[in-house]
N, C-alpha and C. Protein backbone atom coordinates (compact mmCIF):
# COMPACT_ATOMS: atom_id res chain seq x y z
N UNK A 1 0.82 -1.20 0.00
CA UNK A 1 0.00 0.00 0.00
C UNK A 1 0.86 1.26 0.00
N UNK A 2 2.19 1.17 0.53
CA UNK A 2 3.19 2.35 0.59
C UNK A 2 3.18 2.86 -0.85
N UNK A 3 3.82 2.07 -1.39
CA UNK A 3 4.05 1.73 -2.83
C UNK A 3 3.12 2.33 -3.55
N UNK A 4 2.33 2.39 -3.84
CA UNK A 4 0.97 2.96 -4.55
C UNK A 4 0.59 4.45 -4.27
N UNK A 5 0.96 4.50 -2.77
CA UNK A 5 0.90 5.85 -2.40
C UNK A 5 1.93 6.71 -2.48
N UNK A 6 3.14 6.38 -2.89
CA UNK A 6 4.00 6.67 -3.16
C UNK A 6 3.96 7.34 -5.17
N UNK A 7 3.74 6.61 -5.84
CA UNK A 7 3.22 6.47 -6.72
C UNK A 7 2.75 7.05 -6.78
N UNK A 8 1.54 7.66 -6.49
CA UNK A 8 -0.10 8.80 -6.36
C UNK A 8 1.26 9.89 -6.26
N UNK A 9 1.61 10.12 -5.41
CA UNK A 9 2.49 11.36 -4.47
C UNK A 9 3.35 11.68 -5.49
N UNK A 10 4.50 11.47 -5.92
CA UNK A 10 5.43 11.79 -7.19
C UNK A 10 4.47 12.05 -8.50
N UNK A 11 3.41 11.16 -8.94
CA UNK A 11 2.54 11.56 -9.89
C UNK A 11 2.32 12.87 -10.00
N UNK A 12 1.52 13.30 -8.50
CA UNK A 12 0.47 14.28 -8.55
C UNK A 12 1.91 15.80 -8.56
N UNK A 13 2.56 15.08 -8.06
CA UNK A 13 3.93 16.52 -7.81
C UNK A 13 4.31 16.79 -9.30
N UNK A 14 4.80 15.93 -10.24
CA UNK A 14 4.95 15.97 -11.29
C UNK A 14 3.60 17.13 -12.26
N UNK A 15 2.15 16.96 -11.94
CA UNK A 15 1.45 17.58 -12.45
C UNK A 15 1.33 19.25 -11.22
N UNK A 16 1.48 19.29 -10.05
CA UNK A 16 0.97 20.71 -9.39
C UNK A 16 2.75 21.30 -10.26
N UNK A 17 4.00 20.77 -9.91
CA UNK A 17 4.69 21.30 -10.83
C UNK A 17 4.49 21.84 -11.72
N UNK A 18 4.59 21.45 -12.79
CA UNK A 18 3.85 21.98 -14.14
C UNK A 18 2.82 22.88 -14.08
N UNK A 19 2.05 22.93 -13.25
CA UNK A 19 0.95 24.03 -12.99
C UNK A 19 1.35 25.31 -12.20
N UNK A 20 1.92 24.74 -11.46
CA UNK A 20 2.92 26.03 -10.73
C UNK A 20 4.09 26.61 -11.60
N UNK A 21 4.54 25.86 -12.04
CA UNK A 21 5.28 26.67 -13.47
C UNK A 21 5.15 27.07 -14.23
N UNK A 22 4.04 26.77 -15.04
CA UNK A 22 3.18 27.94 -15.83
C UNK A 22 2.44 29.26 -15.44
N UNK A 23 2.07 29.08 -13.71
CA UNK A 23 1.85 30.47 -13.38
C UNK A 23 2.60 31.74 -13.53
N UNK A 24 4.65 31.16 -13.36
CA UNK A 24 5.19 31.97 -13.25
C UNK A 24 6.01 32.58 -14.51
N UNK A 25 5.65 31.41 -15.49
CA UNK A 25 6.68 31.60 -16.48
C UNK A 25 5.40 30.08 -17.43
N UNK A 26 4.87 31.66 -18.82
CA UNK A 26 4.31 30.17 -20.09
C UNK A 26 5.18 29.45 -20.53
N UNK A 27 6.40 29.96 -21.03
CA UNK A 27 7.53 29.24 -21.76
C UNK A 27 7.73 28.12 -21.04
N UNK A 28 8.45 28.21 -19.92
CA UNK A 28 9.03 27.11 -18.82
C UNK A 28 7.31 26.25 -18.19
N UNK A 29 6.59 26.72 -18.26
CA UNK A 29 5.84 25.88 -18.22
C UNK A 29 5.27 24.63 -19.10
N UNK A 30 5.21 25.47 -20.54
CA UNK A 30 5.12 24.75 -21.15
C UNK A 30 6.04 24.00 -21.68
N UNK A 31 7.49 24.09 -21.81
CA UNK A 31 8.75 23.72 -21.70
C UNK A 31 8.53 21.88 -20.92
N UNK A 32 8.24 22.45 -19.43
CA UNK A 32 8.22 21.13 -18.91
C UNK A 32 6.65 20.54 -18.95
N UNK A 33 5.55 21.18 -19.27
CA UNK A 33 4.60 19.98 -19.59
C UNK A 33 4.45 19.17 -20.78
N UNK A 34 5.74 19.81 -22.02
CA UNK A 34 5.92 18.93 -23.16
C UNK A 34 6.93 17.95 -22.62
N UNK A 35 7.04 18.09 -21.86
CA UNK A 35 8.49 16.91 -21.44
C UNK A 35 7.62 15.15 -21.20
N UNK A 36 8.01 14.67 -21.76
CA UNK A 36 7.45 13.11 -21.41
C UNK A 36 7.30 12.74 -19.58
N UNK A 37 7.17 13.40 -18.81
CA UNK A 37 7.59 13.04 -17.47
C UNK A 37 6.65 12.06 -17.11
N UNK A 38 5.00 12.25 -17.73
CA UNK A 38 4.55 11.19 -16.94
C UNK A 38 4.72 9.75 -17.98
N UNK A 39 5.28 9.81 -18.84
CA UNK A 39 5.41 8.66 -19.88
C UNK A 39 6.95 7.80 -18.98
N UNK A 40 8.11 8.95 -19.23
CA UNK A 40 8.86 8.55 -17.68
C UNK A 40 8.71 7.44 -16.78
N UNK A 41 7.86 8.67 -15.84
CA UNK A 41 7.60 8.06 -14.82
C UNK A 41 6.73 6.53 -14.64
N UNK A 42 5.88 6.37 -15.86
CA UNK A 42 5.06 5.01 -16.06
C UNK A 42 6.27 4.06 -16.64
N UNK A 43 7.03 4.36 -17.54
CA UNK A 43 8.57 3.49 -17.96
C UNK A 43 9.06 3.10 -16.16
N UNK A 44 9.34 4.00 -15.84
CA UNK A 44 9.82 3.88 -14.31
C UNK A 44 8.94 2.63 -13.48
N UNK A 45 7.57 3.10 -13.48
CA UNK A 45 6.95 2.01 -12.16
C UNK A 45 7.11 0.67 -13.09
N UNK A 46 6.38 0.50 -14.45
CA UNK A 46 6.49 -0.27 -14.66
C UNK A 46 7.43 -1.55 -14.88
N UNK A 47 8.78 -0.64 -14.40
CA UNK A 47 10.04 -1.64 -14.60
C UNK A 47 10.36 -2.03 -13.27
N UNK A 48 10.23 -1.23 -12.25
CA UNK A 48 10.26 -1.15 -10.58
C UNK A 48 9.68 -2.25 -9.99
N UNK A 49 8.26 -2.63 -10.74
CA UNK A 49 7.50 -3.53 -10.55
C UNK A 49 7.62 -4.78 -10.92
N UNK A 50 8.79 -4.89 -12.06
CA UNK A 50 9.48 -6.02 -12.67
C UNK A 50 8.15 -6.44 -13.43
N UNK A 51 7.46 -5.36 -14.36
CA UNK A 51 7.27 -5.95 -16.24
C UNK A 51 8.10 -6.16 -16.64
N UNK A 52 7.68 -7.42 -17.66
CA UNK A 52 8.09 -7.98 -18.50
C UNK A 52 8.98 -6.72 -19.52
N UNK A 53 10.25 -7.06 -20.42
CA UNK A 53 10.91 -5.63 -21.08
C UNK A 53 10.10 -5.08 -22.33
N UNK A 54 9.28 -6.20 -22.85
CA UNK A 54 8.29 -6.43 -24.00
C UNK A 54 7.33 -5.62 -23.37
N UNK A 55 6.67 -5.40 -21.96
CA UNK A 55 5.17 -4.73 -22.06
C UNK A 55 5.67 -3.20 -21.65
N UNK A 56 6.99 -2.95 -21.35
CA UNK A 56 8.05 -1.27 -21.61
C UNK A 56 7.73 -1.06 -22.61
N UNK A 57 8.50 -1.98 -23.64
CA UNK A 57 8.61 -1.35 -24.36
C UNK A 57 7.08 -0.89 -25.65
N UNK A 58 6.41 -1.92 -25.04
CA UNK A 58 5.07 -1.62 -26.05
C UNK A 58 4.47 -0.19 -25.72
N UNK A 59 4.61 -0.20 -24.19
CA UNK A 59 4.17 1.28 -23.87
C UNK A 59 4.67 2.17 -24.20
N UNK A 60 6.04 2.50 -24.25
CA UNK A 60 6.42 3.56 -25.10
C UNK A 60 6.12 4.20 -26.19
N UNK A 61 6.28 2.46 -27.69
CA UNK A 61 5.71 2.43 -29.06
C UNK A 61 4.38 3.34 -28.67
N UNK A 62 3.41 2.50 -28.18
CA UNK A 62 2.05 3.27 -28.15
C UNK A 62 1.54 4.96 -27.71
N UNK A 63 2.74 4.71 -26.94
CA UNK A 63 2.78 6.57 -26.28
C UNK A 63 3.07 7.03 -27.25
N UNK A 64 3.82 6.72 -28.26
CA UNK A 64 4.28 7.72 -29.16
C UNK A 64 3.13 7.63 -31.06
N UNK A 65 2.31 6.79 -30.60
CA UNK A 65 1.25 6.58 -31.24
C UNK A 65 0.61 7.71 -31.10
N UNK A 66 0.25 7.70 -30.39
CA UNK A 66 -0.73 8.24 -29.68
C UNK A 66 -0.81 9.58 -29.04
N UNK A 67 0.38 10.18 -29.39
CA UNK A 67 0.64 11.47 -28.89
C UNK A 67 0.42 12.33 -29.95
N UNK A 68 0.27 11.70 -31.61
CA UNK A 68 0.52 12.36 -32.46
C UNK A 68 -0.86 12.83 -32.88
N UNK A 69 -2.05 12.15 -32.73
CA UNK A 69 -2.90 13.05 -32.83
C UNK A 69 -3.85 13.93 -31.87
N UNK A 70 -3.22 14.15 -30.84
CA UNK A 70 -3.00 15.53 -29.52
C UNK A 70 -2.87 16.52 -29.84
N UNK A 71 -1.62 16.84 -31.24
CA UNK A 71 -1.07 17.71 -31.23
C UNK A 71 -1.97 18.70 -31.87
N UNK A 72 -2.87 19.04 -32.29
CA UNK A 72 -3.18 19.72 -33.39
C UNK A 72 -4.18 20.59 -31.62
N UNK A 73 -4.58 19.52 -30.94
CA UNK A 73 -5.40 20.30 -29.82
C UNK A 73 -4.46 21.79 -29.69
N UNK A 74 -3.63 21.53 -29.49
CA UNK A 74 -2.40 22.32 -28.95
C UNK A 74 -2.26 23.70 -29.74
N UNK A 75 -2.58 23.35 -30.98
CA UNK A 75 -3.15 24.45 -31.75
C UNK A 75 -3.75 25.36 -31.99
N UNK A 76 -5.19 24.31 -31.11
CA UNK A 76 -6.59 25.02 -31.79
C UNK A 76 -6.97 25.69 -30.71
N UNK A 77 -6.38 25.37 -29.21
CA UNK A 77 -7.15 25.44 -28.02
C UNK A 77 -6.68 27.21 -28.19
N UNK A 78 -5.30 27.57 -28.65
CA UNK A 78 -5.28 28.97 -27.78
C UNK A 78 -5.91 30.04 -28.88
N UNK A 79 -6.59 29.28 -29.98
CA UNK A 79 -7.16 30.09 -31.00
C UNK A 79 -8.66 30.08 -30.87
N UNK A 80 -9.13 29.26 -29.87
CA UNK A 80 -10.71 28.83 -29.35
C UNK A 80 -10.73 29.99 -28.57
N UNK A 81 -9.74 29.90 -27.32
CA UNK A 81 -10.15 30.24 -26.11
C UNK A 81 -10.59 31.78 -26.06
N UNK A 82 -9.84 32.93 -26.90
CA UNK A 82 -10.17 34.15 -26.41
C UNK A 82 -11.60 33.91 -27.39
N UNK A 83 -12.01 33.16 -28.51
CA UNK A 83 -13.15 33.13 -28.62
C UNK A 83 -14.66 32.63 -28.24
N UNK A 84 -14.81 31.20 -27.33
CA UNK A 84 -15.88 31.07 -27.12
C UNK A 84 -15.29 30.56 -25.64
N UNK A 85 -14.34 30.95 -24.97
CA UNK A 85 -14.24 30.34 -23.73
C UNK A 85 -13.40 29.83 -23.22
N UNK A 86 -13.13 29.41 -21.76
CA UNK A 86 -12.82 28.25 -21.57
C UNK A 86 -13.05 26.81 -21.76
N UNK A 87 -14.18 26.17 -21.13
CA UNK A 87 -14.71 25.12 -21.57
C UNK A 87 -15.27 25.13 -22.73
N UNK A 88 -15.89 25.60 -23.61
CA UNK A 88 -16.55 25.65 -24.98
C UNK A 88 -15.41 24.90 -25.43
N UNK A 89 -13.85 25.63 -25.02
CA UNK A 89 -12.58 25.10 -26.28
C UNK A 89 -12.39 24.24 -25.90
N UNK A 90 -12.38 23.74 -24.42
CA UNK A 90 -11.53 22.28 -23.38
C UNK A 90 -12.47 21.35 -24.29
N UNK A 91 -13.93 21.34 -24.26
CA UNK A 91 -14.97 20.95 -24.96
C UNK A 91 -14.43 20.37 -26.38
N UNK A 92 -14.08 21.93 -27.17
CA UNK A 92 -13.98 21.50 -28.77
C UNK A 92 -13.04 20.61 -28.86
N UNK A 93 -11.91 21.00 -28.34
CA UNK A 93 -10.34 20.33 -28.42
C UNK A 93 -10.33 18.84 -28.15
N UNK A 94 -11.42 18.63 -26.79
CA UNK A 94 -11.77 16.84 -26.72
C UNK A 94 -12.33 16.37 -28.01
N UNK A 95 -13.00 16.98 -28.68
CA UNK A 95 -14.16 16.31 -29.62
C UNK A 95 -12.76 16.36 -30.61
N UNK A 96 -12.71 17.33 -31.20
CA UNK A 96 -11.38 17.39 -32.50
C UNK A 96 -10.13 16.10 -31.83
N UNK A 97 -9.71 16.11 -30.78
CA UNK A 97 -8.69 15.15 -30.62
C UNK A 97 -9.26 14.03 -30.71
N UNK A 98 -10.61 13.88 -30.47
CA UNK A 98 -10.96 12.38 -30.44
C UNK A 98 -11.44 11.75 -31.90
N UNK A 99 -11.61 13.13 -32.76
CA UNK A 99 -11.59 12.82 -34.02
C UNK A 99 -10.59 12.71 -34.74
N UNK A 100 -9.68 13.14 -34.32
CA UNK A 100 -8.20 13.24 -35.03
C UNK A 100 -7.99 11.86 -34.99
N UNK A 101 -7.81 11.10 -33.62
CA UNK A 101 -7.48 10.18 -33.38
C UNK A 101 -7.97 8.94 -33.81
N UNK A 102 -8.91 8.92 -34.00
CA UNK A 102 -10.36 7.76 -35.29
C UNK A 102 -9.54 7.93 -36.38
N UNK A 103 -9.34 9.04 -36.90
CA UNK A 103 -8.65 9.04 -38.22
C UNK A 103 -7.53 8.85 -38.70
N UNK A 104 -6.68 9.00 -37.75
CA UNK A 104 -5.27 8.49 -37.28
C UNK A 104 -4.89 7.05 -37.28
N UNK A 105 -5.65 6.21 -36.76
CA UNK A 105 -6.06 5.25 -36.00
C UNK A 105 -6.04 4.38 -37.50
N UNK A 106 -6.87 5.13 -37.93
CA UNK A 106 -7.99 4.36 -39.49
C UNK A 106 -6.99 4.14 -40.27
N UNK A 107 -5.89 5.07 -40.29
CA UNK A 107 -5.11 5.56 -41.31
C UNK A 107 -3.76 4.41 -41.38
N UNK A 108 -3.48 4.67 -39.84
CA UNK A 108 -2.12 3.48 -39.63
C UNK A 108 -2.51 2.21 -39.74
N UNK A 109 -4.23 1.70 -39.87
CA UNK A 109 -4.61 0.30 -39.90
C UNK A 109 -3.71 -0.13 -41.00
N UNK A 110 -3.93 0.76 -42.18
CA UNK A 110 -3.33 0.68 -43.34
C UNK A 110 -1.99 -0.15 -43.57
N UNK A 111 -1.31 0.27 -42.78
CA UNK A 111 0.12 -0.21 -42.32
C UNK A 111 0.92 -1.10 -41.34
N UNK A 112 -0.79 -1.43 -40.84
CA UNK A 112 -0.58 -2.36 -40.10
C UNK A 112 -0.27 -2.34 -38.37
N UNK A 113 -0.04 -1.39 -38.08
CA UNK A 113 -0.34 -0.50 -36.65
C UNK A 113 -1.64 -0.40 -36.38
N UNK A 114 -2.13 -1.05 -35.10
CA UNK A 114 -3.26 -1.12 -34.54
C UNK A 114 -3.33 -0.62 -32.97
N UNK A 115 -3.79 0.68 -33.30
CA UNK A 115 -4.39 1.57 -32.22
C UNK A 115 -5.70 1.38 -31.30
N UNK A 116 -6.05 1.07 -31.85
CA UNK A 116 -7.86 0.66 -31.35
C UNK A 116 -8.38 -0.94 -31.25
C-alpha cells in the first residue's frame, strides 16, 4: 500500500509542478509539460515492478502513437479560447482530438499499426 501511495504522491507533484510553473513563467511551463515526465515516470513504475521488457517497451511504441494526434489540440485550443471560452474550447479540443485520433487510427490500420 506504501508503494501505490507513493506512486499517487510523485505523480500528482509531477502535475501541481507543471501548474505552478506555468503560473510563473508560459515558456518554462510549457517547456516542462511537453516533457514526457509522466510517460517517464510510467517506464519507471512499470520496470520497478518487474514488467516484462516487452510490455516497456510496447508502452512507449504506443505513447508515441498516440501522442501524435494531440497535437493539433495544442493548436486550436489557444485560438478557441479568447473566442468562445474556456470550456466551450476544453470541450472543442476533446471532440477534434478524439476525431483526429479515429482518423489516425484508421489511417495506420493501413500499415498495419493497430491503435484501437
Amino acid at each position: 500500500m506504501a508503494w501505490i501511495i507513493t506512486k499517487y504522491f510523485l505523480t500528482a507533484a509531477v502535475v501541481v509542478l507543471v501548474s505552478e510553473l506555468a503560473k510563473r513563467s508560459d515558456k518554462l511551463g510549457g517547456l516542462v509539460a511537453a516533457l514526457p515526465m509522466v510517460t517517464l515516470l510510467t517506464l519507471i513504475w512499470l520496470y520497478v515492478e518487474n514488467q516484462p521488457a516487452e510490455k516497456i517497451a510496447n508502452h512507449a511504441w504506443y505513447t508515441f502513437w498516440y501522442v501524435i494526434p494531440t497535437l493539433p489540440m495544442f493548436l486550436v485550443f489557444p485560438l478557441l479560447l479568447p473566442r468562445i471560452g474556456f470550456w466551450p474550447a476544453l470541450l472543442a479540443c476533446t471532440v477534434i482530438t478524439a476525431v483526429c485520433f479515429a482518423l489516425f487510427a484508421l489511417a495506420l490500420r493501413r500499415f498495419g499499426i493497430e491503435l484501437i
